[in-house]
N, C-alpha and C. Protein backbone atom coordinates (compact mmCIF):
# COMPACT_ATOMS: atom_id res chain seq x y z
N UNK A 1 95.31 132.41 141.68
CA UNK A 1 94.33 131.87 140.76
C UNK A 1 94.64 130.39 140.51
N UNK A 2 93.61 129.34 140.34
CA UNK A 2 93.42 128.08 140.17
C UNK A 2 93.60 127.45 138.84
N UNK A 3 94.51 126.81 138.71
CA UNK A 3 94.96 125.95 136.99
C UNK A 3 93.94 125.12 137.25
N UNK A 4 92.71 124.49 138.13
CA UNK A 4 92.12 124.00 137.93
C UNK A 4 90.75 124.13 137.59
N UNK A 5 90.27 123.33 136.43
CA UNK A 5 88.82 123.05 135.81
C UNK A 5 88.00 122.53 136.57
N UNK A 6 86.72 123.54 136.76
CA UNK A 6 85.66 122.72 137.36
C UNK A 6 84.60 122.49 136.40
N UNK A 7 84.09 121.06 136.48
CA UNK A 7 83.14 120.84 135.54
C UNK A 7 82.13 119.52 135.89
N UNK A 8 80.62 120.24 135.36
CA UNK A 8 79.88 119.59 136.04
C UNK A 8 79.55 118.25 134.81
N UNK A 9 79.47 117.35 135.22
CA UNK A 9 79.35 115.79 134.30
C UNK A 9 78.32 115.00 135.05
N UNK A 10 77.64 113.95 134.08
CA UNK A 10 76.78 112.98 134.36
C UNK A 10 76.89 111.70 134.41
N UNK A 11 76.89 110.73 135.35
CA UNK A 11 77.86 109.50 135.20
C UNK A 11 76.72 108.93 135.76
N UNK A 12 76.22 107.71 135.26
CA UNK A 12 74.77 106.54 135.55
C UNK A 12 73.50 107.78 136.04
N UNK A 13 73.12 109.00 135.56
CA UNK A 13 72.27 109.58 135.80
C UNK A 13 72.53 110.42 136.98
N UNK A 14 73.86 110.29 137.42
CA UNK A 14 74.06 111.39 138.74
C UNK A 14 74.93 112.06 138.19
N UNK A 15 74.68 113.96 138.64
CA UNK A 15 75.91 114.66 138.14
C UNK A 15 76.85 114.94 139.40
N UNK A 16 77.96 114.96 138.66
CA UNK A 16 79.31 114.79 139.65
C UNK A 16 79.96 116.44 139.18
N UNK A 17 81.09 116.85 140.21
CA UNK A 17 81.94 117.91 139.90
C UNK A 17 82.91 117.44 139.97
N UNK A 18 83.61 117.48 138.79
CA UNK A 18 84.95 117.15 138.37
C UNK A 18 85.82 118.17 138.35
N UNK A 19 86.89 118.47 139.05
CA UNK A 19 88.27 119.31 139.10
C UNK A 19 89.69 118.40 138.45
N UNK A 20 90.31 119.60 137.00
CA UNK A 20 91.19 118.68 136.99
C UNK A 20 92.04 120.15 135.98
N UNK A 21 93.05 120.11 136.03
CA UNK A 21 94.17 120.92 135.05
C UNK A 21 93.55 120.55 133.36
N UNK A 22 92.96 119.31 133.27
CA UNK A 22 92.55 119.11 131.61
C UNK A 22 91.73 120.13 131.40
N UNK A 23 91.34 119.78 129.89
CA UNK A 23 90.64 121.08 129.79
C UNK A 23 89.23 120.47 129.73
N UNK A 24 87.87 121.46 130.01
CA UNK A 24 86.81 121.25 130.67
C UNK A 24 86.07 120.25 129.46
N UNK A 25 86.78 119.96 127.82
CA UNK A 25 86.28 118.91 126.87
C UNK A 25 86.90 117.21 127.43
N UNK A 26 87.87 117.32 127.72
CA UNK A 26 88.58 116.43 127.95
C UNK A 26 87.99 115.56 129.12
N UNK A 27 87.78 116.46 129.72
CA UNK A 27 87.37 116.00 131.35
C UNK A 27 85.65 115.23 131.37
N UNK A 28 84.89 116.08 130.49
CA UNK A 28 83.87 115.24 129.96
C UNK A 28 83.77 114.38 128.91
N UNK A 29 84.93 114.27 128.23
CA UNK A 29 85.13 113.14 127.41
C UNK A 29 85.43 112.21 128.38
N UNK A 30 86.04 111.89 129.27
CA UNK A 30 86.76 111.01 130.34
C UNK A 30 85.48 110.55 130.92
N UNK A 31 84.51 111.56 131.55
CA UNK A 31 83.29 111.14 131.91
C UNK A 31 82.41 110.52 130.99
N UNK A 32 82.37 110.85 129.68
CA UNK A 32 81.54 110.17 128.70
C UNK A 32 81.78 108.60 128.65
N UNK A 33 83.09 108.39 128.89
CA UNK A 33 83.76 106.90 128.66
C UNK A 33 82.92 106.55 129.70
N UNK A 34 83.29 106.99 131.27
CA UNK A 34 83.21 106.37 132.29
C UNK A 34 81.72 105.57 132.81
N UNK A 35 80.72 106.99 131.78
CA UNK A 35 79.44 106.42 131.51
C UNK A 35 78.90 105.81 130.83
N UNK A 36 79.37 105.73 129.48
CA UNK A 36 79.12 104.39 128.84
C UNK A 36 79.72 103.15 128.94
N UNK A 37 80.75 103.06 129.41
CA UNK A 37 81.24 101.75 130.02
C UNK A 37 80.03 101.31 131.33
N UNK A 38 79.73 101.87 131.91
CA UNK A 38 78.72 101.63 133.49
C UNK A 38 77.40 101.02 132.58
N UNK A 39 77.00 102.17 131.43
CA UNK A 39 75.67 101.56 131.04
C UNK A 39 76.24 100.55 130.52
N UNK A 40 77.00 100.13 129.62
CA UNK A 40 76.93 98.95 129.03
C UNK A 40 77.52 97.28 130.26
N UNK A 41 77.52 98.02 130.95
CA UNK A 41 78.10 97.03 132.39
C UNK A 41 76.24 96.51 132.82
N UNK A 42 75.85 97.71 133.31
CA UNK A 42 74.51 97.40 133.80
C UNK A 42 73.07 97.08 132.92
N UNK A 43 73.24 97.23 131.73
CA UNK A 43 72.31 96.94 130.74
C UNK A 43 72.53 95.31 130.59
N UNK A 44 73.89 94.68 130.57
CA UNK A 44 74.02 93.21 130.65
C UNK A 44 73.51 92.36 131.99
N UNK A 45 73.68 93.53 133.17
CA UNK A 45 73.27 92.61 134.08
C UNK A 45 72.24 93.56 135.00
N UNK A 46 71.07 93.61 134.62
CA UNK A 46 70.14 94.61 135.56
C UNK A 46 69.89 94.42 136.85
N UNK A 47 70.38 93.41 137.46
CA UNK A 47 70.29 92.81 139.00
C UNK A 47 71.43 93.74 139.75
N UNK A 48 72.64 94.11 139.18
CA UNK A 48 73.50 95.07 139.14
C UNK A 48 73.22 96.01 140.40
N UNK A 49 73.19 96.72 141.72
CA UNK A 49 73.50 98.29 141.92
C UNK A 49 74.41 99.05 141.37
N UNK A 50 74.07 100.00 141.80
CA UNK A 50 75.04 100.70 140.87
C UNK A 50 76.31 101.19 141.40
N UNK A 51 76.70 100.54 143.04
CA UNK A 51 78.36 100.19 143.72
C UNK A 51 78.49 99.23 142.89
N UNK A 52 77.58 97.79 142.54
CA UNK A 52 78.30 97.28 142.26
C UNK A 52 79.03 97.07 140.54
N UNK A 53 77.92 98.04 139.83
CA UNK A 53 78.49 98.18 138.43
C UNK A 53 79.74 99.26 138.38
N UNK A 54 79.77 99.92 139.22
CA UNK A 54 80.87 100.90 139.45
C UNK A 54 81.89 100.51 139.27
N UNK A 55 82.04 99.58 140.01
CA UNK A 55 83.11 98.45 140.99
C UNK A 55 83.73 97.77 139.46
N UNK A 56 82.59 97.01 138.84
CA UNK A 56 83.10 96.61 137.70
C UNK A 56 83.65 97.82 136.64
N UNK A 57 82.78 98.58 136.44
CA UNK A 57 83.53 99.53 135.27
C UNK A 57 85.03 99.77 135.30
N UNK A 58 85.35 100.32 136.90
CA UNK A 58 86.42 100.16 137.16
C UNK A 58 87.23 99.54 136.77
N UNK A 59 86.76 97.73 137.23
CA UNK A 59 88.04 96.63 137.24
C UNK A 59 87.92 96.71 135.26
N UNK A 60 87.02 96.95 134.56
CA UNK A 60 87.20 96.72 133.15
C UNK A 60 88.16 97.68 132.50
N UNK A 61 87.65 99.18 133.11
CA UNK A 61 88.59 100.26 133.12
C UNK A 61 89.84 99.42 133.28
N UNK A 62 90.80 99.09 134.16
CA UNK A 62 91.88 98.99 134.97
C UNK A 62 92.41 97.89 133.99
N UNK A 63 91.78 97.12 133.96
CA UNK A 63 92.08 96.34 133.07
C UNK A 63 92.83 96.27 131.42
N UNK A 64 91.86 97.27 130.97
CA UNK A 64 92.25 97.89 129.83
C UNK A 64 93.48 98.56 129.66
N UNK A 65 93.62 99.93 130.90
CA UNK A 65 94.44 100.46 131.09
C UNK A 65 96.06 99.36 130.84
N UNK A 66 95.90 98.40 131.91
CA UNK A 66 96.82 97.59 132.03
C UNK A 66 97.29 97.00 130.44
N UNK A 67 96.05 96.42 129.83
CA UNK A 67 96.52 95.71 128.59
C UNK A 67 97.25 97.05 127.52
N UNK A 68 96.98 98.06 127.57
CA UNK A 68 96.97 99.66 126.80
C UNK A 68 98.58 99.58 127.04
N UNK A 69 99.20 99.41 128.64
CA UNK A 69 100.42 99.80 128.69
C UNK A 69 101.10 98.61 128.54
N UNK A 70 100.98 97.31 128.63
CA UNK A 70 101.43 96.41 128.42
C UNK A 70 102.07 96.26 126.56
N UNK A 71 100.85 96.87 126.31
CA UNK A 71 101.05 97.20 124.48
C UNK A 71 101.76 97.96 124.36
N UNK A 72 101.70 99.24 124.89
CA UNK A 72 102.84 100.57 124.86
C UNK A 72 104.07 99.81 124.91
N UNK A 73 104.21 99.39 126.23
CA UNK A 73 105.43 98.85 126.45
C UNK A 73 106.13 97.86 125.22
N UNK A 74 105.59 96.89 124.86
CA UNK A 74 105.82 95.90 123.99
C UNK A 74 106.35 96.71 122.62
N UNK A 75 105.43 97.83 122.13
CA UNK A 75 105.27 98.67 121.00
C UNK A 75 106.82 99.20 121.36
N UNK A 76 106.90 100.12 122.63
CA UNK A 76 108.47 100.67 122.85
C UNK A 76 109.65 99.81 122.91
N UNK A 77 109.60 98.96 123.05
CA UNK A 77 109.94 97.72 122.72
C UNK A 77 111.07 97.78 121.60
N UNK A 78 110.05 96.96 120.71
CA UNK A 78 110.39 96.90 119.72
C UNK A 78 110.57 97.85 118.24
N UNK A 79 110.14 99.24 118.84
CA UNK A 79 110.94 100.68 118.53
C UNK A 79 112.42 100.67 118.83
N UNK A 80 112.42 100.00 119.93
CA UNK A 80 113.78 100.60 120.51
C UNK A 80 114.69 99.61 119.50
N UNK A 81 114.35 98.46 119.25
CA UNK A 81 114.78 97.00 118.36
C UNK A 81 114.91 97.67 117.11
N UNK A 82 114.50 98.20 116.59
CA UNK A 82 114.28 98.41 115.39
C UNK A 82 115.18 99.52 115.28
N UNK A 83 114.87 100.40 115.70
CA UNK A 83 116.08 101.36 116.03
C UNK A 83 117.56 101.10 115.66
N UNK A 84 117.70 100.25 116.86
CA UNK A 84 119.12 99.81 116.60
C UNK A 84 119.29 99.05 115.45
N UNK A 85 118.58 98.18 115.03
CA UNK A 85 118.52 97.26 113.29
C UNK A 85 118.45 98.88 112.84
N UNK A 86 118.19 99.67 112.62
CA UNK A 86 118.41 100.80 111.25
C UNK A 86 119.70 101.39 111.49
N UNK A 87 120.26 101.68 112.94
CA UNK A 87 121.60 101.88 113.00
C UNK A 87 122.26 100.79 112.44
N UNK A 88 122.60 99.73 112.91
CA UNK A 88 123.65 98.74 112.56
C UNK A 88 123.18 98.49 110.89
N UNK A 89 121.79 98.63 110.18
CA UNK A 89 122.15 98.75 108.89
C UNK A 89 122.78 99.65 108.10
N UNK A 90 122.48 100.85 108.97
CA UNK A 90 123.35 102.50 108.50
C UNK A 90 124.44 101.78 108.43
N UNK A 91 125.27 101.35 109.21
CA UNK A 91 126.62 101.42 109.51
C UNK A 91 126.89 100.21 108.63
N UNK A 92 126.36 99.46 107.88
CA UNK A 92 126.35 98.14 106.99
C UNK A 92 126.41 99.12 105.48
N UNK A 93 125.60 100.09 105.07
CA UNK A 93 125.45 100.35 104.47
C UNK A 93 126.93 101.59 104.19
N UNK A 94 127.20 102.54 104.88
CA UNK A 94 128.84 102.75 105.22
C UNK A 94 129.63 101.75 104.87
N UNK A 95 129.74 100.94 105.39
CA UNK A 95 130.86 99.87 105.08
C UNK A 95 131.08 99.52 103.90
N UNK A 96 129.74 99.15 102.90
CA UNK A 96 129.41 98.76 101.89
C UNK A 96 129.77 99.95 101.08
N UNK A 97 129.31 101.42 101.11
CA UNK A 97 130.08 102.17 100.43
C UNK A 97 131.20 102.39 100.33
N UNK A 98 131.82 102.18 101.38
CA UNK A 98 133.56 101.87 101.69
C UNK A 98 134.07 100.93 100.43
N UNK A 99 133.62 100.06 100.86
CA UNK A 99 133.96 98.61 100.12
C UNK A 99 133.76 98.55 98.88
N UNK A 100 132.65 99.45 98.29
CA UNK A 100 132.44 99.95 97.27
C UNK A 100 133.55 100.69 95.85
N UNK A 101 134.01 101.36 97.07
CA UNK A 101 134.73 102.90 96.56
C UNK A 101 136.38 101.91 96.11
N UNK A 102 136.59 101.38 97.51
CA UNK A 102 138.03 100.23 97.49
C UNK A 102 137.53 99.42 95.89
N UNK A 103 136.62 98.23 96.01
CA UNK A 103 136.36 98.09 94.48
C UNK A 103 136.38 98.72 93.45
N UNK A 104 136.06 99.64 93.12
CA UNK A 104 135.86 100.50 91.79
C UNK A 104 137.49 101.12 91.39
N UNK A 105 138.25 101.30 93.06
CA UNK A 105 139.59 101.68 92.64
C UNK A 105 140.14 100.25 91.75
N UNK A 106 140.27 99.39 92.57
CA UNK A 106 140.83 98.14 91.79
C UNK A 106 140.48 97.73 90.06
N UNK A 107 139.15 98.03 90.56
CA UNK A 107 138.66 97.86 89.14
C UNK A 107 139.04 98.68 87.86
N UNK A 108 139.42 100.26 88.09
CA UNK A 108 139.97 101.15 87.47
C UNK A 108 141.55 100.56 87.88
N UNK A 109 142.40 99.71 88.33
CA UNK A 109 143.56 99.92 88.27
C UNK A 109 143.40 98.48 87.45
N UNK A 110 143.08 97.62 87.73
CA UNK A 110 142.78 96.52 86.69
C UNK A 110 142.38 97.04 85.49
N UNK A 111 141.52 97.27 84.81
CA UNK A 111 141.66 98.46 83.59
C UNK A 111 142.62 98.46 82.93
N UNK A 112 143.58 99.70 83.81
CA UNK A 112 144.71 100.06 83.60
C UNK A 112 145.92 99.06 82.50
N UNK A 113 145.94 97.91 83.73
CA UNK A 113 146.35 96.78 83.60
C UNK A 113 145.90 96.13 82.30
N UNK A 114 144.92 95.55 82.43
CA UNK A 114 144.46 94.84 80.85
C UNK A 114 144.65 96.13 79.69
N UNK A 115 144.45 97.40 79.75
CA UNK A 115 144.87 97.99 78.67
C UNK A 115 146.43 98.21 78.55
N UNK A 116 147.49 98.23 79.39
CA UNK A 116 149.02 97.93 79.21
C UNK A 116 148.93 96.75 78.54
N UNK A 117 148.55 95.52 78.68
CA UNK A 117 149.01 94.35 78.67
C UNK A 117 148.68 94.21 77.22
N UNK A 118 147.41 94.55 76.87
CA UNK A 118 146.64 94.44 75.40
C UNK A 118 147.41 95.14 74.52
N UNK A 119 148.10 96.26 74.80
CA UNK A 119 148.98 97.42 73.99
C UNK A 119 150.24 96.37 74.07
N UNK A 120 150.46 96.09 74.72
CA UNK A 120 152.11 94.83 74.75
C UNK A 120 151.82 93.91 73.56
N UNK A 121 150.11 92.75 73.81
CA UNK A 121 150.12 91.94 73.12
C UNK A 121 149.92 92.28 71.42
N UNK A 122 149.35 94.20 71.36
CA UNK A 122 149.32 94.11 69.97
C UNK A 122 150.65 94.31 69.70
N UNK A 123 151.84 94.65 70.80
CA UNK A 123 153.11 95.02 69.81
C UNK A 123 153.94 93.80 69.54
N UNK A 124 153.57 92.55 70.30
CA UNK A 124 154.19 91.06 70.14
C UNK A 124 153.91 90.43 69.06
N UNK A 125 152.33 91.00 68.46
CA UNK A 125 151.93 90.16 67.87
C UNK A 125 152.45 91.10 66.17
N UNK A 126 152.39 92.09 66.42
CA UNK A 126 153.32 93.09 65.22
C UNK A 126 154.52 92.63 65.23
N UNK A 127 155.40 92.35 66.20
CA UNK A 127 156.57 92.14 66.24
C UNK A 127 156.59 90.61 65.37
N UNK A 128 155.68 89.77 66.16
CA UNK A 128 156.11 88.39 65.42
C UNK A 128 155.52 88.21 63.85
N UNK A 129 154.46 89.42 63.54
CA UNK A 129 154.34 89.07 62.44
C UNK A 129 155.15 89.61 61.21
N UNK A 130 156.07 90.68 61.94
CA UNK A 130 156.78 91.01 61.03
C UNK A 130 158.02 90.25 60.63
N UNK A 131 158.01 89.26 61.24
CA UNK A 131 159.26 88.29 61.74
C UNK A 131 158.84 87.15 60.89
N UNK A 132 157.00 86.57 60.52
CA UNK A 132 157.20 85.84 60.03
C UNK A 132 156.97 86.02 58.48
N UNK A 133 157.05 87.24 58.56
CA UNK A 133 156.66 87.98 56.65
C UNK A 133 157.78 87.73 55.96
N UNK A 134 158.82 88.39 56.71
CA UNK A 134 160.33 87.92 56.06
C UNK A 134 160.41 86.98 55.38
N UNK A 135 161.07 86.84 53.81
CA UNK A 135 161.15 85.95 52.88
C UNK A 135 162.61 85.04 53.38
């Protein structure tokens, strides 16, 4: 048995049989393009046959195609760019929690520190004032 679709379509007023694995919407959507691109080819220039509006639909087709993947490409691109900028910020942002965590220790051991030192200066300052109460 045949994975392939047969389907009958209308392209500049002639119907064609189209065979293809798509499915039998798809395949006349493809033809729908192919025919309104032709009319709007030959409605601009009615001197036109219709090899030679063909010919053009084509090169406009092809054309497109080309600019379509040229964009893809460009688009994958700068996915792929970006990508890596969200890794190397991940890994910025790691660091920074690192660096983070190291700060907050210091900062809790500094703490520490100014509250020893403050407990010293109230006992210096008890000490000297009891020193200068003395008659």
């Amino acid at each position: 048995m045949s994975d392939k679709n047969k389907v009958v379509v209308r392209i500049a007023g002639n119907e064609y049989i189209l065979c293809g694995s798509e499915s039998p919407e798809y395949i006349q959507k493809i033809a729908m393009m192919v025919d309104r691109k032709l009319r709007d080819i030959t409605r601009k220039n009615h001197l036109l046959s219709t090899s030679m509006a063909s010919v053009l639909t084509a090169v406009n087709m092809a054309d497109e195609l080309v600019k379509t993947q040229e964009a893809y490409d460009k688009s994958e691109y700068e996915l792929k760019e970006l990508k890596k900028k969200i890794q190397e910020l991940r890994e910025d942002v790691y660091r920074y929690k690192q660096e983070n965590e190291k700060l907050k220790e210091v900062q809790s051991q500094l703490q520490i520190e100014l509250t020893r030192r403050e407990t010293e200066l109230k006992e210096v300052r008890k000490a000297l004032s009891s020193l200068t109460d003395k008659p």
